[in-house]
PDB file of N, CA and C in Angstrom:
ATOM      1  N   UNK A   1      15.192   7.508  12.981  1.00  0.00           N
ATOM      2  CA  UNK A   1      14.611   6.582  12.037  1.00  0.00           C
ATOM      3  C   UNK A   1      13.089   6.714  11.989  1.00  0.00           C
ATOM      4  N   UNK A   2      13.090   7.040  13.190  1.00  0.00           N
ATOM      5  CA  UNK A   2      11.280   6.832  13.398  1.00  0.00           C
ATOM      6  C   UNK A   2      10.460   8.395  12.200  1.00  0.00           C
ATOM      7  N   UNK A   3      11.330   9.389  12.308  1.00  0.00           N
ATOM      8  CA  UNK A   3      11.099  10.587  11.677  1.00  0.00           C
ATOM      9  C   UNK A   3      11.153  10.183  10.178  1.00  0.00           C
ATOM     10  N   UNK A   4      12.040   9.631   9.392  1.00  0.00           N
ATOM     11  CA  UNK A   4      12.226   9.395   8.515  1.00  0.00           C
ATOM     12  C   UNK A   4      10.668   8.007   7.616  1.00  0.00           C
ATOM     13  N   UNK A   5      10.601   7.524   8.366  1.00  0.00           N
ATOM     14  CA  UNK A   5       9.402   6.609   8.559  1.00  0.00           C
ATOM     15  C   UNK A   5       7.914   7.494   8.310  1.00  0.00           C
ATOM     16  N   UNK A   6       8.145   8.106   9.481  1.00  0.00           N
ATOM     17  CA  UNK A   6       7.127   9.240   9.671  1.00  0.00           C
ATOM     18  C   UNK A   6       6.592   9.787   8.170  1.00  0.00           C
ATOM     19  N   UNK A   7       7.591  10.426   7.571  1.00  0.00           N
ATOM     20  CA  UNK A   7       7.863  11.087   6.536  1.00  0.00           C
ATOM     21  C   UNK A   7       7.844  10.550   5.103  1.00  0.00           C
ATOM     22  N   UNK A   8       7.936   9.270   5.132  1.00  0.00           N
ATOM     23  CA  UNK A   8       7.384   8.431   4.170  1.00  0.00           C
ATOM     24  C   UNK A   8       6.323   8.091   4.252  1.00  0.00           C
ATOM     25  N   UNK A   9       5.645   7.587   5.043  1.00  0.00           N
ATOM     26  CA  UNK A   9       4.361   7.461   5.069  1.00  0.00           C
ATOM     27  C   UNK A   9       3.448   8.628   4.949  1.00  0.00           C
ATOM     28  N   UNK A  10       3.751   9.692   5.421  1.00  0.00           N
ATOM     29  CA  UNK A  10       3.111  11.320   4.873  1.00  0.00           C
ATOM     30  C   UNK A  10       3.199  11.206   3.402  1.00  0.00           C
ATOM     31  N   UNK A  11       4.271  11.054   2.768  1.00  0.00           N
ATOM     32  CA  UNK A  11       4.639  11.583   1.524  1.00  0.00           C
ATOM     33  C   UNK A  11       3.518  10.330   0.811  1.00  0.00           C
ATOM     34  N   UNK A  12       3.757   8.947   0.819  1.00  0.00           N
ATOM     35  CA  UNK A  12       2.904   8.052   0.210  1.00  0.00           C
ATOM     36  C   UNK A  12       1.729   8.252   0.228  1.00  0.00           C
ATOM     37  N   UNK A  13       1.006   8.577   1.637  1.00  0.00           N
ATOM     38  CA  UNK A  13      -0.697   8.887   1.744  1.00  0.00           C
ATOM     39  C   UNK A  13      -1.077  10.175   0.742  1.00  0.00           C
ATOM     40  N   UNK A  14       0.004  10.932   1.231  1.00  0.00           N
ATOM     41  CA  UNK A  14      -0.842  12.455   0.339  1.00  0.00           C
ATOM     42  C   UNK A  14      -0.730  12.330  -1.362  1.00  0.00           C
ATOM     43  N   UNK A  15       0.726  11.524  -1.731  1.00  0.00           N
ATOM     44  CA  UNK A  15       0.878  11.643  -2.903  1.00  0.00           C
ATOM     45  C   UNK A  15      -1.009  10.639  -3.673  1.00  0.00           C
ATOM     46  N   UNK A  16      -0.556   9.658  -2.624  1.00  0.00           N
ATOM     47  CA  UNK A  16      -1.919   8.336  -2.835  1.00  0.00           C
ATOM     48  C   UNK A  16      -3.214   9.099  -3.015  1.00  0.00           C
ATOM     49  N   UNK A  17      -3.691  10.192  -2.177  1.00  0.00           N
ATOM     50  CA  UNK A  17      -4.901  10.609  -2.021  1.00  0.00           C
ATOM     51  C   UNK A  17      -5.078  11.592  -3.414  1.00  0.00           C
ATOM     52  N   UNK A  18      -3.975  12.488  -3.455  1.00  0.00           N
ATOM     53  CA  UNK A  18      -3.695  13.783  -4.751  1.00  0.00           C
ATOM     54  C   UNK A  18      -4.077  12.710  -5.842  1.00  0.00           C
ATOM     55  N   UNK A  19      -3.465  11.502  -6.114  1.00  0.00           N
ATOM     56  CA  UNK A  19      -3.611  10.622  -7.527  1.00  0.00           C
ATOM     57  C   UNK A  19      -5.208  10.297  -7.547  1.00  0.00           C
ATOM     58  N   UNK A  20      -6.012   9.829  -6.488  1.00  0.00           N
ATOM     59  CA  UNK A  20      -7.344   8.979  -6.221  1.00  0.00           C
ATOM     60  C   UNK A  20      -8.102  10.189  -7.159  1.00  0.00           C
ATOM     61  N   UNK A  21      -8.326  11.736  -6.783  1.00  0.00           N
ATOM     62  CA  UNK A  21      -8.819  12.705  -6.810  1.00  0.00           C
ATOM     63  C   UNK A  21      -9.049  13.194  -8.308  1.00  0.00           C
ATOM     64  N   UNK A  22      -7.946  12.304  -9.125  1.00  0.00           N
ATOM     65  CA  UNK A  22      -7.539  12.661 -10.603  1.00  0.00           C
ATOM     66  C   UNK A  22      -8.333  12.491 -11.549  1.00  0.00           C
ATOM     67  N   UNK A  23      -8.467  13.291 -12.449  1.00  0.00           N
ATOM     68  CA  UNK A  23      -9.719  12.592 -13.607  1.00  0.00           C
ATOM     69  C   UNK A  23      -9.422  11.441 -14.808  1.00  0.00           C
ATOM     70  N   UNK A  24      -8.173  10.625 -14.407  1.00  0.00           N
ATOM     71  CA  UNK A  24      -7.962   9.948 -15.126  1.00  0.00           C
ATOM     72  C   UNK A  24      -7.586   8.544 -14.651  1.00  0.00           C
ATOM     73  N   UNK A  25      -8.381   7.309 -15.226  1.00  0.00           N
ATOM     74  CA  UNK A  25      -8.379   6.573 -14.071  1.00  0.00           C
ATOM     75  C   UNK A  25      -6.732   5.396 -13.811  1.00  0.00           C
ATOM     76  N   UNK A  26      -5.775   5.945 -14.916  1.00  0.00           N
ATOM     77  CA  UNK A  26      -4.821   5.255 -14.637  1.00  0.00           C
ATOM     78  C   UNK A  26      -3.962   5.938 -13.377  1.00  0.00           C
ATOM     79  N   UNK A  27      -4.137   7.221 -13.497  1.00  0.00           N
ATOM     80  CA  UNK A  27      -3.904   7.962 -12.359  1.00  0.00           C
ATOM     81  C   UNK A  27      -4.908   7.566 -11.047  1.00  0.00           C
ATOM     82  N   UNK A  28      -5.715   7.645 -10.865  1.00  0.00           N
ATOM     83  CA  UNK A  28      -6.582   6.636 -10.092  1.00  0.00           C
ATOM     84  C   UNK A  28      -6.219   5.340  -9.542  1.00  0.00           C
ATOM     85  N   UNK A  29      -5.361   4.266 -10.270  1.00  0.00           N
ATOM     86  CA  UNK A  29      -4.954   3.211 -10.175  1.00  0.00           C
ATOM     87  C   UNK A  29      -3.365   3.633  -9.117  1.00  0.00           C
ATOM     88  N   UNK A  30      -2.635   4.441 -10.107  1.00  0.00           N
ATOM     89  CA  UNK A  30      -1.301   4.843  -9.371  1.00  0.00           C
ATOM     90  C   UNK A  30      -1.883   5.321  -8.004  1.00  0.00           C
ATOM     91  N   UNK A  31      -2.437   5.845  -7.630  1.00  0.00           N
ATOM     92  CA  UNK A  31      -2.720   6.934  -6.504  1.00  0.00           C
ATOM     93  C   UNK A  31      -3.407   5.676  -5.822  1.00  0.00           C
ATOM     94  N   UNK A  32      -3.971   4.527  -5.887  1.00  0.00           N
ATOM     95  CA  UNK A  32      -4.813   3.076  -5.146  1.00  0.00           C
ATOM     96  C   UNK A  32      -3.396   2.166  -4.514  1.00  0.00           C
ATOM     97  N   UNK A  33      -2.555   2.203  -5.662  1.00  0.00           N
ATOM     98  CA  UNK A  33      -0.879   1.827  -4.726  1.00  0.00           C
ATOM     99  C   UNK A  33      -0.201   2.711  -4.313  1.00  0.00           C
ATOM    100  N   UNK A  34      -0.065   3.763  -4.154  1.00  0.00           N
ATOM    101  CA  UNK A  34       1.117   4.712  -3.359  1.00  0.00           C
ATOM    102  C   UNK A  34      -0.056   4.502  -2.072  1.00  0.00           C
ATOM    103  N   UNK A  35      -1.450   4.559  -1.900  1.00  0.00           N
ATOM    104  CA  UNK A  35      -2.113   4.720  -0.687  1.00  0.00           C
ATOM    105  C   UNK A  35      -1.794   3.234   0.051  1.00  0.00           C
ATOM    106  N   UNK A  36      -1.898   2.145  -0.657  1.00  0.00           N
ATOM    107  CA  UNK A  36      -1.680   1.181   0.303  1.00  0.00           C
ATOM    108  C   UNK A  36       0.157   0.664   0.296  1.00  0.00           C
ATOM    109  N   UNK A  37       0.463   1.664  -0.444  1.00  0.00           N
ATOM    110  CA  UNK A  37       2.059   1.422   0.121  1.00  0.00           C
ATOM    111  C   UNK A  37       2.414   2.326   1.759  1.00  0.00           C
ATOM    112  N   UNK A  38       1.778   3.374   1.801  1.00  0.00           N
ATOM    113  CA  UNK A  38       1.520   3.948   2.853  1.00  0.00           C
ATOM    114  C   UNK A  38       0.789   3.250   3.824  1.00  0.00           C
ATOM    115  N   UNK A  39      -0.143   2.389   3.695  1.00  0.00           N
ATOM    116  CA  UNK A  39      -0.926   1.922   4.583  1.00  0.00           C
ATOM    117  C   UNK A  39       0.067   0.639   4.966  1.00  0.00           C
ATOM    118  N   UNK A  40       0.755  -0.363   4.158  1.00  0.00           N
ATOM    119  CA  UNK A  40       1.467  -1.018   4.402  1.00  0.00           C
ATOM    120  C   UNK A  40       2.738  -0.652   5.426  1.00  0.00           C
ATOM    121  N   UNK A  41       3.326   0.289   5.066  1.00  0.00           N
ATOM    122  CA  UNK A  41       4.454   0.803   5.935  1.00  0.00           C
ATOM    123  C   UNK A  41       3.815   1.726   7.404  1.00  0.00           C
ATOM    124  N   UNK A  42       2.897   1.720   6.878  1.00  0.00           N
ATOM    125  CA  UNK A  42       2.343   2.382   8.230  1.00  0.00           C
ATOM    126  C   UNK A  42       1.973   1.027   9.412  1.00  0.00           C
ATOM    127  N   UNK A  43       1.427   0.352   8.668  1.00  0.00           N
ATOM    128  CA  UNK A  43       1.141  -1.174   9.401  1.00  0.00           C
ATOM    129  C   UNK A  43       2.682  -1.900  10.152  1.00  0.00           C
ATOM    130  N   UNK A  44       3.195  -1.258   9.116  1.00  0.00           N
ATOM    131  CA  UNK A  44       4.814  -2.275   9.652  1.00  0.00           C
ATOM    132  C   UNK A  44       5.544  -1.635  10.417  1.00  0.00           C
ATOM    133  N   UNK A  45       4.962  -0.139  10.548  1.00  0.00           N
ATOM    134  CA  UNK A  45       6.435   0.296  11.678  1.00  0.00           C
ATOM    135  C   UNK A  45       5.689   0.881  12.941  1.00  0.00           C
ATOM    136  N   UNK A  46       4.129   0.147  13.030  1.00  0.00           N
ATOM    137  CA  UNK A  46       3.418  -0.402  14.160  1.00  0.00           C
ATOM    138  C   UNK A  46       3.884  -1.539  14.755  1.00  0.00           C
ATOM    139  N   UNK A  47       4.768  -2.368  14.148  1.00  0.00           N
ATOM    140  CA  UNK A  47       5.176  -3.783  15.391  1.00  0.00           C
ATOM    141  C   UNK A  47       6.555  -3.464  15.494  1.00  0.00           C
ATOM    142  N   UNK A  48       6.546  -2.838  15.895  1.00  0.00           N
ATOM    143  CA  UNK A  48       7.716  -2.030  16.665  1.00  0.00           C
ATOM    144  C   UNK A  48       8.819  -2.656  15.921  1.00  0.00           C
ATOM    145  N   UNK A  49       9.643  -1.433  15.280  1.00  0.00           N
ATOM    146  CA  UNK A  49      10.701  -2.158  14.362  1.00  0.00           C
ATOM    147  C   UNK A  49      12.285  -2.294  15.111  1.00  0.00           C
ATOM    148  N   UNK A  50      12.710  -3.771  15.018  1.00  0.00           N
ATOM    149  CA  UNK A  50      13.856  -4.165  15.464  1.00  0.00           C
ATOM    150  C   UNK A  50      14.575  -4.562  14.694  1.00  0.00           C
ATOM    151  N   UNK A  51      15.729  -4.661  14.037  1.00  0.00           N
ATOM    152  CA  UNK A  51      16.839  -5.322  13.796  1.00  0.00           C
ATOM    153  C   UNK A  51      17.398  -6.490  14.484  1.00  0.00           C
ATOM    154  N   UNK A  52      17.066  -7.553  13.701  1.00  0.00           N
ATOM    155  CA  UNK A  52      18.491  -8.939  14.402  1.00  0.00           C
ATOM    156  C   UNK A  52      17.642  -9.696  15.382  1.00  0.00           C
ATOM    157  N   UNK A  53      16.252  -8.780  15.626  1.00  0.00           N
ATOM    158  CA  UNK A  53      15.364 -10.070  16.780  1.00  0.00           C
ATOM    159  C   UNK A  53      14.665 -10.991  15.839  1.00  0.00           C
ATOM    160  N   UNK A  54      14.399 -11.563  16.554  1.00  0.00           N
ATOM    161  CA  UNK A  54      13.754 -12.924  16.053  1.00  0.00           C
ATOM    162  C   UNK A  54      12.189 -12.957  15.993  1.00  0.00           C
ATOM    163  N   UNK A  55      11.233 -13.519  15.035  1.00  0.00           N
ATOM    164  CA  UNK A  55       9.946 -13.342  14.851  1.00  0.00           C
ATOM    165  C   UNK A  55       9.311 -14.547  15.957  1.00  0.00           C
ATOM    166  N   UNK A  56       9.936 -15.643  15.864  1.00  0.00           N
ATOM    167  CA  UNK A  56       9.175 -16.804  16.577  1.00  0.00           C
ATOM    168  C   UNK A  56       9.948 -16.572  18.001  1.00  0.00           C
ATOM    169  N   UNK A  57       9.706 -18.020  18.385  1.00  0.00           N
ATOM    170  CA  UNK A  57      10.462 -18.264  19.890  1.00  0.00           C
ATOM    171  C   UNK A  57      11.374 -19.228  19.612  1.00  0.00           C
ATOM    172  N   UNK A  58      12.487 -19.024  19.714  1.00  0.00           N
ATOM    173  CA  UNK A  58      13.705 -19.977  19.720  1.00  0.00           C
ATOM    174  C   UNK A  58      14.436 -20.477  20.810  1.00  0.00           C
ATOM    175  N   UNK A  59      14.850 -21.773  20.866  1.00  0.00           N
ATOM    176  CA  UNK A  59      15.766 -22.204  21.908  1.00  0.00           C
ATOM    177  C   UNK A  59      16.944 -21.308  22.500  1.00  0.00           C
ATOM    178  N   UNK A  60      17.196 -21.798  23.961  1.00  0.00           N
ATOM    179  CA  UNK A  60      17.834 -20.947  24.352  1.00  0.00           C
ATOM    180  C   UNK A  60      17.591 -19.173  24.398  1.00  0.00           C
ATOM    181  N   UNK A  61      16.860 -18.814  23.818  1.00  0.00           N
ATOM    182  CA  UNK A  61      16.576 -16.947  24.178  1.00  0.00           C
ATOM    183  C   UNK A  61      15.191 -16.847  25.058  1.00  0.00           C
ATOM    184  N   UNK A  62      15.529 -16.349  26.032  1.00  0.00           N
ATOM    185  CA  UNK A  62      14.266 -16.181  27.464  1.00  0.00           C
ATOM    186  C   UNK A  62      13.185 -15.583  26.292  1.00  0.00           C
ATOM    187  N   UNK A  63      12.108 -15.812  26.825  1.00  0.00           N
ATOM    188  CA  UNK A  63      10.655 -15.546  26.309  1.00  0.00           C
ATOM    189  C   UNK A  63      10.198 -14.224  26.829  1.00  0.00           C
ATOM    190  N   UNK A  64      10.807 -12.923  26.299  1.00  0.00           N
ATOM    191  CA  UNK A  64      10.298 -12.254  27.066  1.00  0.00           C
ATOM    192  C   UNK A  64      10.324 -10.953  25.908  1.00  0.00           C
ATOM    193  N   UNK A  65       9.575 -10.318  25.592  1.00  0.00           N
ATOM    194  CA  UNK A  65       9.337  -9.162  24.557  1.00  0.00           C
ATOM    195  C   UNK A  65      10.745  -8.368  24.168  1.00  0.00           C
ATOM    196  N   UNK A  66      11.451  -8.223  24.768  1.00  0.00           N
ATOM    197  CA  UNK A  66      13.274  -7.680  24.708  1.00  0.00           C
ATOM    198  C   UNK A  66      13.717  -8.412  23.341  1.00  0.00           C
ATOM    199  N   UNK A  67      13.641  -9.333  23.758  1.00  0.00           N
ATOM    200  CA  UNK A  67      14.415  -9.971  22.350  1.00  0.00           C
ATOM    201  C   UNK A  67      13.437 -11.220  21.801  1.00  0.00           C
ATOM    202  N   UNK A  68      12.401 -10.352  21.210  1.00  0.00           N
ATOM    203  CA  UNK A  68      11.741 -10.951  19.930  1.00  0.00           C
ATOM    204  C   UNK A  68      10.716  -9.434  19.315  1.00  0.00           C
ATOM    205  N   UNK A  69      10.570  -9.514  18.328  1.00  0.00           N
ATOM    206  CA  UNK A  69       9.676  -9.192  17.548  1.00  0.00           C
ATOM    207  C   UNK A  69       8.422  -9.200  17.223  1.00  0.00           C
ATOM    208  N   UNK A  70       7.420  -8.684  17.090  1.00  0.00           N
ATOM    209  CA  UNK A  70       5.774  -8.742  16.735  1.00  0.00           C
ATOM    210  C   UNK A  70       5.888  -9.398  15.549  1.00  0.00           C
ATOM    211  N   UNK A  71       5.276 -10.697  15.220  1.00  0.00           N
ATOM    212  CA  UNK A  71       5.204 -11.082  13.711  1.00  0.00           C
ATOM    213  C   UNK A  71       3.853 -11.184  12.923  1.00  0.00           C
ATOM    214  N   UNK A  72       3.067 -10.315  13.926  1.00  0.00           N
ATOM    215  CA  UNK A  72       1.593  -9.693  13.395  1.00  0.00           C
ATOM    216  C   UNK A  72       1.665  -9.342  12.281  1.00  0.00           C
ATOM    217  N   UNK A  73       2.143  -7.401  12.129  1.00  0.00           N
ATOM    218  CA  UNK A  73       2.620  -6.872  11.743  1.00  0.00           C
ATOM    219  C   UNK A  73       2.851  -7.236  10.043  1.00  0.00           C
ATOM    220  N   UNK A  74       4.126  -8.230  10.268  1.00  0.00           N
ATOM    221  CA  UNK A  74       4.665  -8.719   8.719  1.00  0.00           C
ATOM    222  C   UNK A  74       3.713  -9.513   8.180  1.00  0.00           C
ATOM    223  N   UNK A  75       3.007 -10.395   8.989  1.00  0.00           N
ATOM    224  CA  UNK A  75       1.896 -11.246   8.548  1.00  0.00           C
ATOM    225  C   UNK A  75       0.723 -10.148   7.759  1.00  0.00           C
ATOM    226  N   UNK A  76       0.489  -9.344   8.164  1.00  0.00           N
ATOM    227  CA  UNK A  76      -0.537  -8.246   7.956  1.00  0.00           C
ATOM    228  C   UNK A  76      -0.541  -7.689   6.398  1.00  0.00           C
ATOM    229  N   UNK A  77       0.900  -6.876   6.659  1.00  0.00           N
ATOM    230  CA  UNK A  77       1.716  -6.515   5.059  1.00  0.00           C
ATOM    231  C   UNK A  77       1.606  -7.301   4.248  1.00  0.00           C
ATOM    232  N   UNK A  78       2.216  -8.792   4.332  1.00  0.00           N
ATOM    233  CA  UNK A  78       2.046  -9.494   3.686  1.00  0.00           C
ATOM    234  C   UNK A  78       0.959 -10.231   2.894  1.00  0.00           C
ATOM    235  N   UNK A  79      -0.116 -10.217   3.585  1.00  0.00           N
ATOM    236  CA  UNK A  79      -1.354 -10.595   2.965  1.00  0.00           C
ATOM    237  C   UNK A  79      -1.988  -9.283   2.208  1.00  0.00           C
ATOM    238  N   UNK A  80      -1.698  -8.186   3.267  1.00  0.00           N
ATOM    239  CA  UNK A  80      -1.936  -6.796   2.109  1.00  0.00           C
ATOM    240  C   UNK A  80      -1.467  -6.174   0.641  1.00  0.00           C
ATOM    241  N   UNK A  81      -0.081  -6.961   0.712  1.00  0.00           N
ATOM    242  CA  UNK A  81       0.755  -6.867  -0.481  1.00  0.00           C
ATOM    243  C   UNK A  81      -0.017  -7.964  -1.460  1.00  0.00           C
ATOM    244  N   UNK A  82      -0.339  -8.767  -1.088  1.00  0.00           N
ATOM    245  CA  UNK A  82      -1.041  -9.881  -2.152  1.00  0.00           C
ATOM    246  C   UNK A  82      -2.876  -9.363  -2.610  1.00  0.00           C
ATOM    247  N   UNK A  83      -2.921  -8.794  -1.668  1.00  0.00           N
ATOM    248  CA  UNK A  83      -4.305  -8.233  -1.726  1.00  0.00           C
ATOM    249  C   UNK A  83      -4.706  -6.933  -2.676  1.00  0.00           C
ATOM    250  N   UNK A  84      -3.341  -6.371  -2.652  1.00  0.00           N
ATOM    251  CA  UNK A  84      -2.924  -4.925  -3.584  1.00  0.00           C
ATOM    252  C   UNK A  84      -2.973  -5.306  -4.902  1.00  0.00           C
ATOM    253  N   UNK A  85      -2.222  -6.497  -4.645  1.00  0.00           N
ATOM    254  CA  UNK A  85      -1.600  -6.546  -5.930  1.00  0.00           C
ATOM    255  C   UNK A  85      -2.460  -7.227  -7.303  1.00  0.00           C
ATOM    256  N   UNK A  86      -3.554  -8.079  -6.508  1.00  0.00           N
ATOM    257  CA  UNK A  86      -5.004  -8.409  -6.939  1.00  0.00           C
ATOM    258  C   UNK A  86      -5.753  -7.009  -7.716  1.00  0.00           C
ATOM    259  N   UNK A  87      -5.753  -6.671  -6.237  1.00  0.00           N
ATOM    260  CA  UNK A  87      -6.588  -5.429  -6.990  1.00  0.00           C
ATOM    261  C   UNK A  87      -6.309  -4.317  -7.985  1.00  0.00           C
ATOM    262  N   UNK A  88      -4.894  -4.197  -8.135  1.00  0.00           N
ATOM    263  CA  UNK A  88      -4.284  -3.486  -9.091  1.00  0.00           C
ATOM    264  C   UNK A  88      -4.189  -4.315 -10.484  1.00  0.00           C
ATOM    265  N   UNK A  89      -4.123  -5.306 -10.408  1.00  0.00           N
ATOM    266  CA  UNK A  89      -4.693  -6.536 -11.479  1.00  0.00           C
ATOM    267  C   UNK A  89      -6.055  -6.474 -11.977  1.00  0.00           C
ATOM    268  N   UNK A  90      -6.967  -6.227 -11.315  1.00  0.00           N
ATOM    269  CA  UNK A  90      -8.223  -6.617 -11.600  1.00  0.00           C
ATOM    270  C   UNK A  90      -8.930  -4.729 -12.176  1.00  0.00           C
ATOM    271  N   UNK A  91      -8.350  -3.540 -11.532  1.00  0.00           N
ATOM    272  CA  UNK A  91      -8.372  -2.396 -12.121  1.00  0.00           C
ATOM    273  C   UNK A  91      -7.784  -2.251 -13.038  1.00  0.00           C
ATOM    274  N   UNK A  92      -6.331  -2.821 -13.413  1.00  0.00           N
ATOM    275  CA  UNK A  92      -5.824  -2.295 -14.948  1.00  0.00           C
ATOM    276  C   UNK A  92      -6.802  -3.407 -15.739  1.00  0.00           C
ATOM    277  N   UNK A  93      -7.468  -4.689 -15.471  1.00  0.00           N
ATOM    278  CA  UNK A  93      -8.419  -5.048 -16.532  1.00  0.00           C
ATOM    279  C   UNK A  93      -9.604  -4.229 -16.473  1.00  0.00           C
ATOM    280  N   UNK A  94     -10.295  -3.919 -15.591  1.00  0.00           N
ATOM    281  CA  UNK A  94     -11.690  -2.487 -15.804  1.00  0.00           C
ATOM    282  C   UNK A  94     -11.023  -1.303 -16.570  1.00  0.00           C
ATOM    283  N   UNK A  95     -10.063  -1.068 -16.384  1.00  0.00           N
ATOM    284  CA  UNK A  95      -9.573   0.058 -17.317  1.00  0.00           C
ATOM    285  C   UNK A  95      -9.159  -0.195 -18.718  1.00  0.00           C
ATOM    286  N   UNK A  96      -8.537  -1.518 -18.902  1.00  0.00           N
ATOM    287  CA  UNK A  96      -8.841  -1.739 -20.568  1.00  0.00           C
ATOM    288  C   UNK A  96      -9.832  -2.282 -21.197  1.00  0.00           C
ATOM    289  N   UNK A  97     -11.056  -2.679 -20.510  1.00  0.00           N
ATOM    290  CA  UNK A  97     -12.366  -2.818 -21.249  1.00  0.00           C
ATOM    291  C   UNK A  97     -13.191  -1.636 -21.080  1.00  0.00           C
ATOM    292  N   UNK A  98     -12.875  -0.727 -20.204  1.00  0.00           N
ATOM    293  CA  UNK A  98     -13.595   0.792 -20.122  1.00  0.00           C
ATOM    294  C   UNK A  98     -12.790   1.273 -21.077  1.00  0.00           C
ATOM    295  N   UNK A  99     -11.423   1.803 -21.563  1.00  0.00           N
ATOM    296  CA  UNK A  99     -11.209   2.156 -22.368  1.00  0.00           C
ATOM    297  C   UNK A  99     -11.463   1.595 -23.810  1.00  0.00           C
ATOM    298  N   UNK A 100     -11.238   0.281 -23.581  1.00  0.00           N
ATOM    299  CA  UNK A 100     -11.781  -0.308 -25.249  1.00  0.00           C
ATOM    300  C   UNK A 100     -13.442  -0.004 -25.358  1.00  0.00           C
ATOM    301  N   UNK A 101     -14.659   0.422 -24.680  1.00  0.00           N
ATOM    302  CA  UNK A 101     -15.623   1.133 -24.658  1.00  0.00           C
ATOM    303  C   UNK A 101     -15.888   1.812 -24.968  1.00  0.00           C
ATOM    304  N   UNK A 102     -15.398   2.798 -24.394  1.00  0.00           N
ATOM    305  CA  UNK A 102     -15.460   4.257 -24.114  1.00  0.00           C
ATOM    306  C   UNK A 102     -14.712   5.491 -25.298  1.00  0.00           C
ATOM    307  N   UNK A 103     -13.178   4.594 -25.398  1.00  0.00           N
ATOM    308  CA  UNK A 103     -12.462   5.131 -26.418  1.00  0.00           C
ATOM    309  C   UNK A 103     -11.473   6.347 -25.667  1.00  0.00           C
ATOM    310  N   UNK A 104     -12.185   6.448 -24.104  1.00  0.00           N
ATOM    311  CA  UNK A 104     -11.271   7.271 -23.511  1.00  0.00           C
ATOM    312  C   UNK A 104     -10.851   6.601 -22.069  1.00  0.00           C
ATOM    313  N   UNK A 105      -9.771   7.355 -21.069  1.00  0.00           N
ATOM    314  CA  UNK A 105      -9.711   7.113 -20.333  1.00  0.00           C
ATOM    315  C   UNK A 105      -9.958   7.678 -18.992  1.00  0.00           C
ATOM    316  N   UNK A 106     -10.789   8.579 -19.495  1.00  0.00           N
ATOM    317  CA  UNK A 106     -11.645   9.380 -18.021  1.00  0.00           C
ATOM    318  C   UNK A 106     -12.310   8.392 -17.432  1.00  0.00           C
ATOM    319  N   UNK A 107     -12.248   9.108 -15.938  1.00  0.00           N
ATOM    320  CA  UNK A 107     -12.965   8.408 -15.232  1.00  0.00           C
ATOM    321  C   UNK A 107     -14.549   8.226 -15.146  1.00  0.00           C
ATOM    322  N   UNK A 108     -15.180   9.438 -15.717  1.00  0.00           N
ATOM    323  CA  UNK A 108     -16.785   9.107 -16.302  1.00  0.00           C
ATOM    324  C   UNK A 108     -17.210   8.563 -17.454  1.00  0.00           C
ATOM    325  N   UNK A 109     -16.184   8.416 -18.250  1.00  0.00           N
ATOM    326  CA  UNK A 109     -15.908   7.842 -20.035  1.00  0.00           C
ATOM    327  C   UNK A 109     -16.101   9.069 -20.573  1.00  0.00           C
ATOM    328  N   UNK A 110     -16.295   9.982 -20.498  1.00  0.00           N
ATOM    329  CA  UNK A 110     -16.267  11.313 -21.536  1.00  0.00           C
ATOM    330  C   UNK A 110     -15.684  12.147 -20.759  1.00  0.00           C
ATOM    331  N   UNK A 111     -14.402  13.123 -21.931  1.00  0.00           N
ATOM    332  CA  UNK A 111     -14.091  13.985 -21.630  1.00  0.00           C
ATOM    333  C   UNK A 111     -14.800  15.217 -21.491  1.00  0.00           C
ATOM    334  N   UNK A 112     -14.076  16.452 -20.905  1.00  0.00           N
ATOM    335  CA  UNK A 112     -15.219  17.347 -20.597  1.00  0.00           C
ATOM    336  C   UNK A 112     -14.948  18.329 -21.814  1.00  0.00           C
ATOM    337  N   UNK A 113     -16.210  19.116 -22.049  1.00  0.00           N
ATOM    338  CA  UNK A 113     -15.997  19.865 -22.950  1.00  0.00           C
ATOM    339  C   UNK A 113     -14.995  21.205 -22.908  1.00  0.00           C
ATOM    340  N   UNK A 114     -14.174  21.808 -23.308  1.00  0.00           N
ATOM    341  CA  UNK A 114     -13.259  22.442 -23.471  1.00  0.00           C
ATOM    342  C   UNK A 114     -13.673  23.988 -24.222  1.00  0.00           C
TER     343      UNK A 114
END
């Protein structure tokens, strides 16, 4: 599992970084979420991933790291996912008043000459 993990998070960062690099800034935008979808899953399968344990402390189950969960971790994602999702909000509005500007959607406002 851990390989498979591994391997998503490779695939998200590089695809994330290849999009950032692009001369077009909706591609720019795509390539700003595949990077923090990578950064997210990378964050989450840092608190060590369990099945069926429990995040808090509950009655009756001994207090002891075996059977509970890091709830850092999800707390982390979670505010990152809201934080993404802002900012992917607030770039597709710079990108439709740069394009209603500009008339294009390069990332310097002019295309290059050909």
């Amino acid at each position: 599992m851990e390989e498979v993990i591994a391997v998503a998070i490779g695939v998200l960062t590089a695809s994330g970084v290849w999009l950032i690099l692009r001369p077009r800034t909706y591609q720019v935008i795509m390539g700003l979420c595949l990077l923090s979808y990578g950064v997210n899953l990378f964050i989450f399968s840092m608190g060590s991933l369990f099945i069926g344990k429990e995040p808090i402390i509950k009655d009756g189950v001994t207090q002891d790291l075996l059977h509970y969960t890091d709830p850092l971790p999800q707390a982390l994602v979670l505010t990152a996912i809201v934080i993404s999702f802002a900012m992917t909000a607030l770039f597709l509005v710079v990108l439709l008043a740069s394009r209603g500007l500009t008339g294009t959607d390069h990332v310097d406002g002019r295309e290059r000459d050909e």
